[in-house]
Protein backbone atom coordinates (compact mmCIF):
# COMPACT_ATOMS: atom_id res chain seq x y z
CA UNK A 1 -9.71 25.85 10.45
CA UNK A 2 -10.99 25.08 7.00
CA UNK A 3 -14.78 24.60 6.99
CA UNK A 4 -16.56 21.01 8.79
CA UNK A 5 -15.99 17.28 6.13
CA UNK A 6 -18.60 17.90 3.41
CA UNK A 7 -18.01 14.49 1.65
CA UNK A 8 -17.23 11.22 3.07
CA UNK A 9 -15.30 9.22 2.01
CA UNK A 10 5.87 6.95 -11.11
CA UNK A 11 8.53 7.13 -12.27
CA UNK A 12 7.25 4.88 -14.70
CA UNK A 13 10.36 2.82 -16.87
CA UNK A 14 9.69 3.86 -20.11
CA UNK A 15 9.08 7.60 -20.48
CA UNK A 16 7.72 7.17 -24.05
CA UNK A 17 5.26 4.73 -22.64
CA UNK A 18 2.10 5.70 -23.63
CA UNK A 19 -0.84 6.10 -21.14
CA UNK A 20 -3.44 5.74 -23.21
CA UNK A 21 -7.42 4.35 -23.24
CA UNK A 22 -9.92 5.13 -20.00
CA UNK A 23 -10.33 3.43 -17.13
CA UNK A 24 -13.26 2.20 -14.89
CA UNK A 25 -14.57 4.71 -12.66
CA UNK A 26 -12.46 3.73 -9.53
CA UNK A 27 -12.86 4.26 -5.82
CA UNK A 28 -10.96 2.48 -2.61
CA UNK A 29 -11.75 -0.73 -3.20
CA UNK A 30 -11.09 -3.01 -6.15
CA UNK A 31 -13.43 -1.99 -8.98
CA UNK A 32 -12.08 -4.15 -12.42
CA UNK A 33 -8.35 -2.57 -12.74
CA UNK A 34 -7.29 0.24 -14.62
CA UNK A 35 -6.81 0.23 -18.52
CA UNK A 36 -3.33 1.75 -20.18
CA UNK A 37 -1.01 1.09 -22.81
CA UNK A 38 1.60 -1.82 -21.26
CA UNK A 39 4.75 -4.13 -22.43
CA UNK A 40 3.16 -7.37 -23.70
CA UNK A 41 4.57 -9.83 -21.59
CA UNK A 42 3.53 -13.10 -21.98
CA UNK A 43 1.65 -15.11 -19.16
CA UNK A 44 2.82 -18.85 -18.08
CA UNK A 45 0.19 -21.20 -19.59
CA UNK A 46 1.56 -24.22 -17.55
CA UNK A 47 3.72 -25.43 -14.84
CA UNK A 48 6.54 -27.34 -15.42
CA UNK A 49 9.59 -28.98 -12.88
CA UNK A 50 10.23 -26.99 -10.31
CA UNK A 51 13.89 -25.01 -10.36
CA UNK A 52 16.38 -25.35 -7.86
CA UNK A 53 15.75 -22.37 -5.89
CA UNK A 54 13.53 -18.61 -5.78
CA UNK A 55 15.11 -15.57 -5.24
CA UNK A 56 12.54 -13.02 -3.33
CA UNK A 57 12.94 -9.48 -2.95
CA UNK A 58 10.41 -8.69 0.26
CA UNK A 59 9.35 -6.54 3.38
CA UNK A 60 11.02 -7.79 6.62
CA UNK A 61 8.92 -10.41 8.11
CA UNK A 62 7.51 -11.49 4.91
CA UNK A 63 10.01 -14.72 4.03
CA UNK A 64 11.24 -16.43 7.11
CA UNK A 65 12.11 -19.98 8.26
CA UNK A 66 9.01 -20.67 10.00
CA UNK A 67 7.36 -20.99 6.54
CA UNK A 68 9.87 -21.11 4.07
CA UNK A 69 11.59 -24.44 5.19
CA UNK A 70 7.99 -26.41 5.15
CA UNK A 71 8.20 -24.98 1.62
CA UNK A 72 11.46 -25.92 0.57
CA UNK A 73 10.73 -29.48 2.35
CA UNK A 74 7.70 -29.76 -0.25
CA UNK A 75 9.06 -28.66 -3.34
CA UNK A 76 12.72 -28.73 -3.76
CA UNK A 77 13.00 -25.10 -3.87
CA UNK A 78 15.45 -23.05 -1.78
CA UNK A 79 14.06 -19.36 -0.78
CA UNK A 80 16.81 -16.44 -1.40
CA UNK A 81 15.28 -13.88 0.74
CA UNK A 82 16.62 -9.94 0.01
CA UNK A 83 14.63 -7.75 2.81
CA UNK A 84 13.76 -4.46 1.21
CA UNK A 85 13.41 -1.29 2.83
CA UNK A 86 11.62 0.87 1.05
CA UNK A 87 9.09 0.59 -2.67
CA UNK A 88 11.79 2.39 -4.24
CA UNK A 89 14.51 0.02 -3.76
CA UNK A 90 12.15 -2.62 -4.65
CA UNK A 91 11.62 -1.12 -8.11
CA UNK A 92 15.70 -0.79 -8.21
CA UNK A 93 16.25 -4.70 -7.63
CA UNK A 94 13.42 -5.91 -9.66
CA UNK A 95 15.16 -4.12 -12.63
CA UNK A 96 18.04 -5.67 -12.53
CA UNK A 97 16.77 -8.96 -12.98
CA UNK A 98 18.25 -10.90 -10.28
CA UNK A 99 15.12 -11.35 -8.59
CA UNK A 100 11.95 -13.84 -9.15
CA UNK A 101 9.34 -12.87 -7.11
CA UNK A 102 8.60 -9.43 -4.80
CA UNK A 103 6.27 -8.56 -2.38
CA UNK A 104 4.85 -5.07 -4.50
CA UNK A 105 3.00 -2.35 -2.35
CA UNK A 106 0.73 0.02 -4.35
CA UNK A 107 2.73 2.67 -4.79
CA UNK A 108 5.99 -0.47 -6.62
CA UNK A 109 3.67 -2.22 -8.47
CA UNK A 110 2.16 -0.05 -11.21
CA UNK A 111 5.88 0.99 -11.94
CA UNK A 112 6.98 -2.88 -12.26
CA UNK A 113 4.01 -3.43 -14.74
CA UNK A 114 4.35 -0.51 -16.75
CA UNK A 115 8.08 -1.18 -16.89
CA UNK A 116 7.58 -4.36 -18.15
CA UNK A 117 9.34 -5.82 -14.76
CA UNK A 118 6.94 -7.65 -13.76
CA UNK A 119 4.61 -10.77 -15.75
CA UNK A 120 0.56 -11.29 -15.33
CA UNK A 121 -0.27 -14.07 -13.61
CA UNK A 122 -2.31 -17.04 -14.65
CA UNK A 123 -4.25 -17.46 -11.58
CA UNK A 124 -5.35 -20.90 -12.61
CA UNK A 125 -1.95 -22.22 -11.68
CA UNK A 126 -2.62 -20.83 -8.14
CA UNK A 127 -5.45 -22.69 -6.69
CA UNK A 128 -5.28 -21.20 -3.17
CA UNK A 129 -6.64 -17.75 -4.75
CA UNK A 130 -9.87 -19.05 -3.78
CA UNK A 131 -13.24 -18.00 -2.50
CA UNK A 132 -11.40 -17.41 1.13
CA UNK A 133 -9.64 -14.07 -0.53
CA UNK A 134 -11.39 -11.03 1.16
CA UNK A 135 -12.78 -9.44 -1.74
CA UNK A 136 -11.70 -6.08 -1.46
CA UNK A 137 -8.25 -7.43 -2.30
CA UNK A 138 -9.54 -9.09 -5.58
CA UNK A 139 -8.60 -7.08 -8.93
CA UNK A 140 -7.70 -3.63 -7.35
CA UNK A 141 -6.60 -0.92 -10.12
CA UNK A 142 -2.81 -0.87 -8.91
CA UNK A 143 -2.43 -4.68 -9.60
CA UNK A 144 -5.17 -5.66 -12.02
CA UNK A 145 -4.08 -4.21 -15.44
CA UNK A 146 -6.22 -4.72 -18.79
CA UNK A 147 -8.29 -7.67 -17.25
CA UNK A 148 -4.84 -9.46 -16.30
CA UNK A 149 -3.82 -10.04 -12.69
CA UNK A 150 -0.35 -9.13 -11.86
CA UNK A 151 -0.05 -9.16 -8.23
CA UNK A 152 -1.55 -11.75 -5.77
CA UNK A 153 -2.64 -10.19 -2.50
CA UNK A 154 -1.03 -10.94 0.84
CA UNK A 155 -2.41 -8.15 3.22
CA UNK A 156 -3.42 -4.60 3.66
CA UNK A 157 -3.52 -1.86 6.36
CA UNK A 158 -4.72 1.50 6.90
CA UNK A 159 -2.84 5.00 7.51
CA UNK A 160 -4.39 5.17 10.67
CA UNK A 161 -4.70 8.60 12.93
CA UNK A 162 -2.53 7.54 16.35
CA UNK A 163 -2.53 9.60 19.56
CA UNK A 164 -1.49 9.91 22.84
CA UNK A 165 -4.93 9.74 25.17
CA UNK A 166 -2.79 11.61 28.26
CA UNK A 167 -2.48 14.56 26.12
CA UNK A 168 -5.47 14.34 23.31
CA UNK A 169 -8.23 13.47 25.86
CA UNK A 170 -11.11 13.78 23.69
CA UNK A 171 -11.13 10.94 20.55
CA UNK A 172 -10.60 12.93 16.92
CA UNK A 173 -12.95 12.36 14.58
CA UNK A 174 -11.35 14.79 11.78
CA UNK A 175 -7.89 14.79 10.24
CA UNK A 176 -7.68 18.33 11.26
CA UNK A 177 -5.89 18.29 14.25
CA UNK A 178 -3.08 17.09 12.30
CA UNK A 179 -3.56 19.18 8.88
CA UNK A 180 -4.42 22.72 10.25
CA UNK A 181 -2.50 25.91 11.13
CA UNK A 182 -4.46 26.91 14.60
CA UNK A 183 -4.11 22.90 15.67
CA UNK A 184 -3.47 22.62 19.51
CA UNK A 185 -1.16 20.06 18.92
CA UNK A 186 1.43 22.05 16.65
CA UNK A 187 4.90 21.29 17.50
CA UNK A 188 3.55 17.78 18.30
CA UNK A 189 3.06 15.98 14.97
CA UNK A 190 4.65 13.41 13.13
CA UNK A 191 3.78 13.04 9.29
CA UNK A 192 5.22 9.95 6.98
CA UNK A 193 8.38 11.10 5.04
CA UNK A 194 7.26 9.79 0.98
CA UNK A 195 6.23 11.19 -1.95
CA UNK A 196 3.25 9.32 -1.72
CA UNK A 197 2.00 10.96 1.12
CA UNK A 198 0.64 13.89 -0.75
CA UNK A 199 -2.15 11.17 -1.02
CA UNK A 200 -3.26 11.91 2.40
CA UNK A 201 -3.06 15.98 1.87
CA UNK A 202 -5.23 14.72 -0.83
CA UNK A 203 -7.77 12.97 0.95
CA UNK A 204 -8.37 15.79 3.60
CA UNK A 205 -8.37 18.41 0.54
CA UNK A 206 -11.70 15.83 -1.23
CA UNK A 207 -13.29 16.42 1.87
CA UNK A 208 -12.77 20.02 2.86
CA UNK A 209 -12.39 21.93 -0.38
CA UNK A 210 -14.74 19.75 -2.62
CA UNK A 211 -14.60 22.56 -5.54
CA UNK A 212 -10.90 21.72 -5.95
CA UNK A 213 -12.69 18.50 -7.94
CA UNK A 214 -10.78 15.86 -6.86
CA UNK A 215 -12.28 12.66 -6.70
CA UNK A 216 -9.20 9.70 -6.64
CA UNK A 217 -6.15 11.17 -4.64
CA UNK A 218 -3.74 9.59 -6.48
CA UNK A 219 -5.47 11.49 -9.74
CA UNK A 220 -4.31 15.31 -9.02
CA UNK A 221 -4.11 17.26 -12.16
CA UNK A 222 -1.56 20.41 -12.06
CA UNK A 223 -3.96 22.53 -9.76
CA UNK A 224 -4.82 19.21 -7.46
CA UNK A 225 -1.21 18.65 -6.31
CA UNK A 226 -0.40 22.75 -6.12
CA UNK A 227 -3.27 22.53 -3.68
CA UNK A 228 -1.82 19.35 -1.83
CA UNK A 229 1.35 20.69 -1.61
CA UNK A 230 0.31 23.99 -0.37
CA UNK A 231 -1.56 21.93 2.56
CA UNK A 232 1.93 19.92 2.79
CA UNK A 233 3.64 23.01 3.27
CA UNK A 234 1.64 24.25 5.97
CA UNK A 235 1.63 21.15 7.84
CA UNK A 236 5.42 21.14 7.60
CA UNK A 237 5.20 24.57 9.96
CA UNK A 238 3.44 21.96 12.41
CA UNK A 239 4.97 19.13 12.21
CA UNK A 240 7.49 17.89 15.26
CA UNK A 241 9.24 15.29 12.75
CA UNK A 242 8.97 12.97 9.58
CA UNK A 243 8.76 9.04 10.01
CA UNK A 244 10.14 6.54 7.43
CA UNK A 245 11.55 4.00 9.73
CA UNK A 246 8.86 2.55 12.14
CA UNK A 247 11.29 1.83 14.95
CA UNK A 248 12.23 6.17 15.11
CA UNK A 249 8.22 6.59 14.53
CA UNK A 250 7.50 4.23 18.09
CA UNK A 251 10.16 6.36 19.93
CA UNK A 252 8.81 9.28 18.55
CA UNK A 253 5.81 8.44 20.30
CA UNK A 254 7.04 6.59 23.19
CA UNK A 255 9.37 9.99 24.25
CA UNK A 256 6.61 12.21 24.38
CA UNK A 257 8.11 14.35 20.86
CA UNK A 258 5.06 13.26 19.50
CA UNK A 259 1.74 13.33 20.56
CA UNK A 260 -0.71 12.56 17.24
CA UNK A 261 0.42 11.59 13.54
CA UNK A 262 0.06 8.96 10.81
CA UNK A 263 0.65 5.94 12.07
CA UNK A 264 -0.15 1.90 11.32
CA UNK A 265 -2.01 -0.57 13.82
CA UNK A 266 1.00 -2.81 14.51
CA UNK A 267 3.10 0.11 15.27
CA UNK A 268 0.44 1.62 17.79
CA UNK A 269 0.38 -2.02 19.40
CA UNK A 270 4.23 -2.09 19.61
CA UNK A 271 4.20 0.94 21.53
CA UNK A 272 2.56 -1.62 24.61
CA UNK A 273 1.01 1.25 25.97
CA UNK A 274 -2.74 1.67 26.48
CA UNK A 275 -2.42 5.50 26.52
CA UNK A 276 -1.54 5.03 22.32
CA UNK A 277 -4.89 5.13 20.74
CA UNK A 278 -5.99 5.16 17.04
CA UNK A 279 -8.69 5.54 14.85
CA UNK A 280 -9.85 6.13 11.27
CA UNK A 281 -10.84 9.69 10.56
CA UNK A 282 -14.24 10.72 9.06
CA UNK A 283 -12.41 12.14 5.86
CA UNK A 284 -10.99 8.33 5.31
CA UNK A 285 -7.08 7.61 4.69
CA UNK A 286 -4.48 5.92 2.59
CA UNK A 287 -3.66 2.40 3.07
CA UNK A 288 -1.47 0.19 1.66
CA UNK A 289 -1.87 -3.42 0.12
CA UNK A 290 1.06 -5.93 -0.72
CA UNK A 291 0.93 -8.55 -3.40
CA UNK A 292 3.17 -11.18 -4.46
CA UNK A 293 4.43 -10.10 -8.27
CA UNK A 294 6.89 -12.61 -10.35
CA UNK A 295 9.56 -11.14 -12.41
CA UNK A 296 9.30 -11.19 -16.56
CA UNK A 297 12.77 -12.26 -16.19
CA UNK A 298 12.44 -14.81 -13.95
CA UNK A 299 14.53 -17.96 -14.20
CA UNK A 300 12.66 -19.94 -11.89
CA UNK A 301 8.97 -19.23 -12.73
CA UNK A 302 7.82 -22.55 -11.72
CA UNK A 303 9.25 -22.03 -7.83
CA UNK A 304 8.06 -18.54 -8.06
CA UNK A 305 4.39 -19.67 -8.91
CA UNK A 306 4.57 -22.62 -6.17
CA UNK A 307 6.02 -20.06 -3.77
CA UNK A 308 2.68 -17.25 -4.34
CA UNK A 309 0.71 -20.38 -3.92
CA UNK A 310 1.83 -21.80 -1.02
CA UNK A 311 1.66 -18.43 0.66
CA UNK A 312 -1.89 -17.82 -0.02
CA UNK A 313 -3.05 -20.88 1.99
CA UNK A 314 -4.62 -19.91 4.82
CA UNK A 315 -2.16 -20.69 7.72
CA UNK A 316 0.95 -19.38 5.95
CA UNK A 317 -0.48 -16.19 4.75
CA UNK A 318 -2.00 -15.64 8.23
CA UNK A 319 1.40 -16.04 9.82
CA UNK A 320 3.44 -13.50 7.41
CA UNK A 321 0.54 -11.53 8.15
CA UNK A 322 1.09 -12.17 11.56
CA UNK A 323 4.48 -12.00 11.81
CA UNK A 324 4.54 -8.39 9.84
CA UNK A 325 1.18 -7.08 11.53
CA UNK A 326 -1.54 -6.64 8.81
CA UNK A 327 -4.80 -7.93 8.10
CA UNK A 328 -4.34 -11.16 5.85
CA UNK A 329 -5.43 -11.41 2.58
CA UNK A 330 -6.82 -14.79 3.03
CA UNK A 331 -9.87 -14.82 4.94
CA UNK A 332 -10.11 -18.32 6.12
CA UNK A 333 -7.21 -17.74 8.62
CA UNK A 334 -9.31 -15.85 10.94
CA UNK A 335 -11.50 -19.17 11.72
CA UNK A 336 -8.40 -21.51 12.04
CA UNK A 337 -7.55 -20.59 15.96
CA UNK A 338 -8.97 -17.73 18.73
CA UNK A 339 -5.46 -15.84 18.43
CA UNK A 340 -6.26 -16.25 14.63
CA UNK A 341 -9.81 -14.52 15.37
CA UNK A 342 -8.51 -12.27 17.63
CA UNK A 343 -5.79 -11.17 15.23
CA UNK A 344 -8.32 -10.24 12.12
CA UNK A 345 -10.38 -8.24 14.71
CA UNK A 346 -7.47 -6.42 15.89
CA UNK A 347 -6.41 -5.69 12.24
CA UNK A 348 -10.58 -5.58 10.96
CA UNK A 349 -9.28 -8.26 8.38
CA UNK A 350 -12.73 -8.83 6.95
CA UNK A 351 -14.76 -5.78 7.63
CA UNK A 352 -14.88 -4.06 4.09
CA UNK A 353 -16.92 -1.35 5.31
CA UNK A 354 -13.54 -0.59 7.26
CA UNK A 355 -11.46 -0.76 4.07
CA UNK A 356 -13.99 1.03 1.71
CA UNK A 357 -12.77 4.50 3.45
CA UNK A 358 -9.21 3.58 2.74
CA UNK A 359 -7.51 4.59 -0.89
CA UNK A 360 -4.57 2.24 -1.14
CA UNK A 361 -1.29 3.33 -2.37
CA UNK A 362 -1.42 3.55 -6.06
CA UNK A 363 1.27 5.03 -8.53
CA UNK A 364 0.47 8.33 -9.82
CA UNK A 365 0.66 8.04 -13.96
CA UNK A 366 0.38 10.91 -16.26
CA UNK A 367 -3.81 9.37 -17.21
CA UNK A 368 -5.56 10.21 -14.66
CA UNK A 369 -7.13 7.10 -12.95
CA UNK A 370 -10.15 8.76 -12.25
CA UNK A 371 -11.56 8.54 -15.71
CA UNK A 372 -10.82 12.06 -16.76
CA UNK A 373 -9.47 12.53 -20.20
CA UNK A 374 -9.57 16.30 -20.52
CA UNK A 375 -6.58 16.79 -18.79
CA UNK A 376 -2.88 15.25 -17.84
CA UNK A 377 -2.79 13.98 -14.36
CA UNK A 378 0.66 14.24 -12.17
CA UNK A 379 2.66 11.84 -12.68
CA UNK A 380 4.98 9.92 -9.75
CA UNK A 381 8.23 11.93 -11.00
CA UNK A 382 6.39 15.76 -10.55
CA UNK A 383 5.23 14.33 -6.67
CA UNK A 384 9.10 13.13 -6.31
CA UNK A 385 10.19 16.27 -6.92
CA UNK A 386 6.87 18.41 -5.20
CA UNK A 387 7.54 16.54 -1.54
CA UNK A 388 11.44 17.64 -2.24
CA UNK A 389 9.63 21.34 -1.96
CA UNK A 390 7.38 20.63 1.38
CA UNK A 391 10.85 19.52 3.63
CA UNK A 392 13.45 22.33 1.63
């Protein structure tokens, strides 16, 4: 195996778009946004009457009746709801217009603002972005562009390390039983099926081949991502399966094919099986963070505002998050209820130590996000076509 942790822890729309300026130095958690060369969209200065209806392109579980009716009841608006099933096709629908608000992940929403698909957000029109926000959600670099807010947080979650106790009887505390070659699980592993999973490779490579200089995984020059993929590629010799659809990842699991692989905390509690046990590696992980992001286009910016509002109040954003399985954005909801408390521990909705090991999805962009400026980083395109390479 490679030598013991040493460190702890786009297809972008407009291919002439230039990437320009520096950013701040940037880690896991928020740290100011990122600075780059983007469309000059304007920002609503006011509201006015609210439309007739919001169309909402979103993750299953994010828009349903329990919430949405209340909301329609207060304001007059009717909620569209399009379920999305991957970032991808969330990009896809955004672009053609038809779509007011989205629920972005990481890895959507720096494509939607470098496209010019999405607007910033005047957060003074959305008084429940408050003091209650966890603060590690507050002006991350894949949301916060140029000092303007584009995305208003609803949750986050970790890329967690799951495995089966009956057969992995001693707790991992490296990423290495599911990375290396001599691995006594081989044959046993599942692995996420993205392009943006040669994030993790990424994370494990910061750790255990420090020289290699990377210091953001989602900021891999050309010699970064040949090393990722290399790692990919011997992982795929390992590997039992892939997982893009959470239900075939819980069977996976739950018929013994798999015994230890990427995994989220809501689908290790869906298993309902105490043998199914997780935790966060020394080396850290990717994560992922949703925020609410309203169209450029929109025709019904005033429901679309009163719709990001009314879903960062504490009760309704602690039932999507609920409802989805995530740790809510808005802090306040773990205080309203014990199954509310209970909930944010499950899901360590407030501990930010927790988070500060976790690099959430961000779009790969041809500046690298680090800071560097002496060379070209990868850009989401060249990892599309790399993690083609690792499965062919």
């Amino acid at each position: 195996m490679r030598s013991k942790i040493m460190t702890g822890a786009a297809i972008l729309a407009a291919a002439a778009l230039a990437l320009t300026a520096c950013t701040t130095d940037s880690s896991s958690t928020g740290s100011g946004g990122l600075s780059i060369d983007v469309p000059d969209i304007a920002m609503l200065e006011e509201l006015g009457d609210m439309e007739n209806e919001v169309n909402i392109v979103a993750w299953s579980g994010f828009v349903e009746p329990a919430w949405t009716d209340e909301f329609t009841a207060e304001t007059g608006c009717t909620v569209n709801r399009r379920v999305a099933g991957t970032s991808d096709e969330m990009v896809q629908l955004m672009r053609t217009g038809d779509y007011d608000v989205v629920s972005a992940s990481g890895d959507a929403s720096l494509r939607l603002i470098a496209g010019g698909d999405v607007q910033p957000i005047n957060l003074d029109l959305v008084p429940n972005f408050g003091d209650d926000i966890v603060e590690g959600m507050k002006g991350q670099i894949y949301d916060t562009i140029n000092g303007k807010s584009y995305g208003v947080p609803i949750g986050r979650g970790a890329n967690i390390l799951q495995y089966n106790s009956d057969v992995v009887t001693e707790t991992p505390t490296s990423w290495d039983v599911a990375w290396e070659a001599d691995s006594p699980y081989a044959g046993k592993i599942i692995a996420y099926d993205a392009p943006i999973y040669i994030a993790d490779a990424a994370v494990y490579l910061m750790a255990h081949e420090p020289d290699l200089g990377i210091t953001n995984p989602y900021a891999l020059d050309e010699t970064q991502l040949d090393a990722a993929i290399e790692l990919l590629k011997q992982q795929n010799e390992i590997v039992s399966e892939y997982w893009a659809d959470p239900a075939a990842q819980i069977t996976s699991f739950a018929g013994g094919t798999t015994v230890l692989g990427t995994s989220w905390e809501i689908l290790r509690k869906l298993t309902d099986d105490a043998k199914f046990k997780s935790v966060l590696p020394e080396e850290g992980a990717t994560g992922w963070s949703d925020a609410w992001m309203i169209s450029a286009e929109s025709e019904s910016p005033n429901c679309a505002y009163a719709w990001v509002d009314y879903t960062s109040e504490a009760e309704v954003n602690g039932a999507i998050a609920t409802n989805f399985g995530m740790a809510p954005a808005n802090g306040a909801f773990c205080e309203t209820s014990d199954e509310a408390a209970a909930h944010c521990e499950y899901f360590n909705a407030t501990d930010e130590e927790y988070f500060e090991q976790v690099w959430f999805w961000t779009t790969p962009i041809e500046q690298c996000i680090d800071g560097r400026t002496d060379v070209t980083c990868t850009n989401f395109q060249e990892w599309t076509d790399a993690w083609l390479t690792v499965k062919g």
